[in-house]
Protein backbone atom coordinates (compact mmCIF):
# COMPACT_ATOMS: atom_id res chain seq x y z
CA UNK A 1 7.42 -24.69 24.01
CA UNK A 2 11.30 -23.83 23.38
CA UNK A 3 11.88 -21.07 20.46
CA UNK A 4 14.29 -23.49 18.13
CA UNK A 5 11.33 -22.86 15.70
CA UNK A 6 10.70 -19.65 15.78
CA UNK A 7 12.51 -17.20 13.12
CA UNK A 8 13.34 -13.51 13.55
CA UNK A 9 13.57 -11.76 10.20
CA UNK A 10 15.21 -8.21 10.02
CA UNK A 11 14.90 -6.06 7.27
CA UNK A 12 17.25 -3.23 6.44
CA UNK A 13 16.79 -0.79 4.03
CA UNK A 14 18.06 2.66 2.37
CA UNK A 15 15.61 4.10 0.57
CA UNK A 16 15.89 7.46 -1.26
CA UNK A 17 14.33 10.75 -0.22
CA UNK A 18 14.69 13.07 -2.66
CA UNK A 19 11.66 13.75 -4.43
CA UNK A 20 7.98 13.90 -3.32
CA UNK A 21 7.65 10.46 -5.34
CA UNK A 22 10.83 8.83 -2.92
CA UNK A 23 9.12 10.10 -0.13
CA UNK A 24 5.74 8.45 -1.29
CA UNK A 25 7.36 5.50 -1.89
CA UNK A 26 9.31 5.22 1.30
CA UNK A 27 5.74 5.67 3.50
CA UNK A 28 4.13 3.30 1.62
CA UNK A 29 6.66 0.87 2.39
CA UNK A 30 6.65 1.49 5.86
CA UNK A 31 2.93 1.16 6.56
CA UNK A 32 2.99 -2.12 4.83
CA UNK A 33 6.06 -3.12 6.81
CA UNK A 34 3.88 -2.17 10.02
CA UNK A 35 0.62 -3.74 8.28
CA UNK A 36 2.27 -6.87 8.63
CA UNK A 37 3.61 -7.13 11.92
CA UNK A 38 7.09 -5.18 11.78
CA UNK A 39 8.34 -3.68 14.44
CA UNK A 40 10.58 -0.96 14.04
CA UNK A 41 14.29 -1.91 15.95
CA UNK A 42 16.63 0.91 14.54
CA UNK A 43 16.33 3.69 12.19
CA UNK A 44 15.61 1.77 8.72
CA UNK A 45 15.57 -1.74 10.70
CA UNK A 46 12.66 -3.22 11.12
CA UNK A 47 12.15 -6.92 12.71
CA UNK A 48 9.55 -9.64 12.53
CA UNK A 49 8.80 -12.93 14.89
CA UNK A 50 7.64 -15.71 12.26
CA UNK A 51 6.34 -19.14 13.86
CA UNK A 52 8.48 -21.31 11.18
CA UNK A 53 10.93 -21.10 8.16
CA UNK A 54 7.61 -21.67 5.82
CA UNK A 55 5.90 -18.45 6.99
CA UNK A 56 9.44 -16.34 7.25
CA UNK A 57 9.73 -16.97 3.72
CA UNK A 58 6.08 -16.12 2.60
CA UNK A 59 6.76 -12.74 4.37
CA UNK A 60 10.21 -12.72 2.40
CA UNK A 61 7.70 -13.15 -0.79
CA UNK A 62 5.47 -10.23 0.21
CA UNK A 63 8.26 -7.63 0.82
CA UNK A 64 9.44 -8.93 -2.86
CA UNK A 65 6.40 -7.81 -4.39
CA UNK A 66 6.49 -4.27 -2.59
CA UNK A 67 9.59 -3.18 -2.92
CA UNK A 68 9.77 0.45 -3.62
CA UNK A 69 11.68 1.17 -7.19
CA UNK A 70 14.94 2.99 -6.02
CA UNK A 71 17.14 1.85 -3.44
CA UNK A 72 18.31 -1.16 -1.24
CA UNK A 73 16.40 -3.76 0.96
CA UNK A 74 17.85 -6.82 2.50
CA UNK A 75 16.13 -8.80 4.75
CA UNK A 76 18.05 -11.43 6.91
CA UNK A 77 16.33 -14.28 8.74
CA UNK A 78 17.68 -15.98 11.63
CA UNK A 79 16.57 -18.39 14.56
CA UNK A 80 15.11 -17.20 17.79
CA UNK A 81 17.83 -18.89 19.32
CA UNK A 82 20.25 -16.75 17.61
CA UNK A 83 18.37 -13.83 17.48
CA UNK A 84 18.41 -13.66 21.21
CA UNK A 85 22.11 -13.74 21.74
CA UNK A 86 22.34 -10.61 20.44
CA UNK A 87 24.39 -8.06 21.88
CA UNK A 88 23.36 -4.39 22.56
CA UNK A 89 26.52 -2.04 23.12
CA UNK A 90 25.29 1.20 24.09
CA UNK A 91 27.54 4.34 25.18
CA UNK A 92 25.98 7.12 27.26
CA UNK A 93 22.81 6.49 24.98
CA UNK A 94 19.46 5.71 26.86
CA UNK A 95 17.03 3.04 25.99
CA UNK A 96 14.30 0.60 27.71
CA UNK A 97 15.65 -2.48 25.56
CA UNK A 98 15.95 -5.27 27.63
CA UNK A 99 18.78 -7.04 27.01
CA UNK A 100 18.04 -10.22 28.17
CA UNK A 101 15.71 -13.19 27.33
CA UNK A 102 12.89 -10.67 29.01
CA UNK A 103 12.74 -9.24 25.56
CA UNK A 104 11.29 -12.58 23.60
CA UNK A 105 7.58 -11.75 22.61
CA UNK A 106 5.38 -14.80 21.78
CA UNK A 107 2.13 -14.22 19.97
């Protein structure tokens, strides 16, 4: 099965943290990121593997309807294809990303 129909949708966000009710506001959001199949891939950047276009934009829908009052989210969907030819440039910083086509999960 190639991955031309898969979609990879990454969400940024800046959220504030000032009061207790930011703070609230920005867990919330994060368990429901994670309650529907986010993965975290940088400090405020989560990702998500969708099967098709259709079901990318129901999840774009869902993060609609639970966005926190205050602050910024953008989410930006993109093929498999061109998800994978991403690049990771890393100085003297360690990870265990692969950066190859090791790194595709299918579901």
């Amino acid at each position: 099965m190639s991955n031309y129909r898969y979609m990879r949708s990454l969400l940024m966000f800046d959220l504030p943290t000032l009061t207790a009710k930011n703070r609230r506001d920005y867990r919330h959001f994060v368990k429901m990121l994670k309650r529907n199949g986010f993965i975290q891939f940088q400090e405020s950047i989560y990702v998500k593997l969708s099967m098709n276009d259709s079901a990318a934009k129901a999840m774009c829908d869902t993060i609609k309807n639970n966005i926190p009052p205050d602050g910024l989210v953008s989410m930006l969907t993109v093929t498999e294809n061109q998800f994978s030819k991403i690049d990771f440039l890393l100085g003297s910083f360690e990870t265990d990303i692969v950066n190859s086509d090791q790194r595709v999960v299918e579901l």
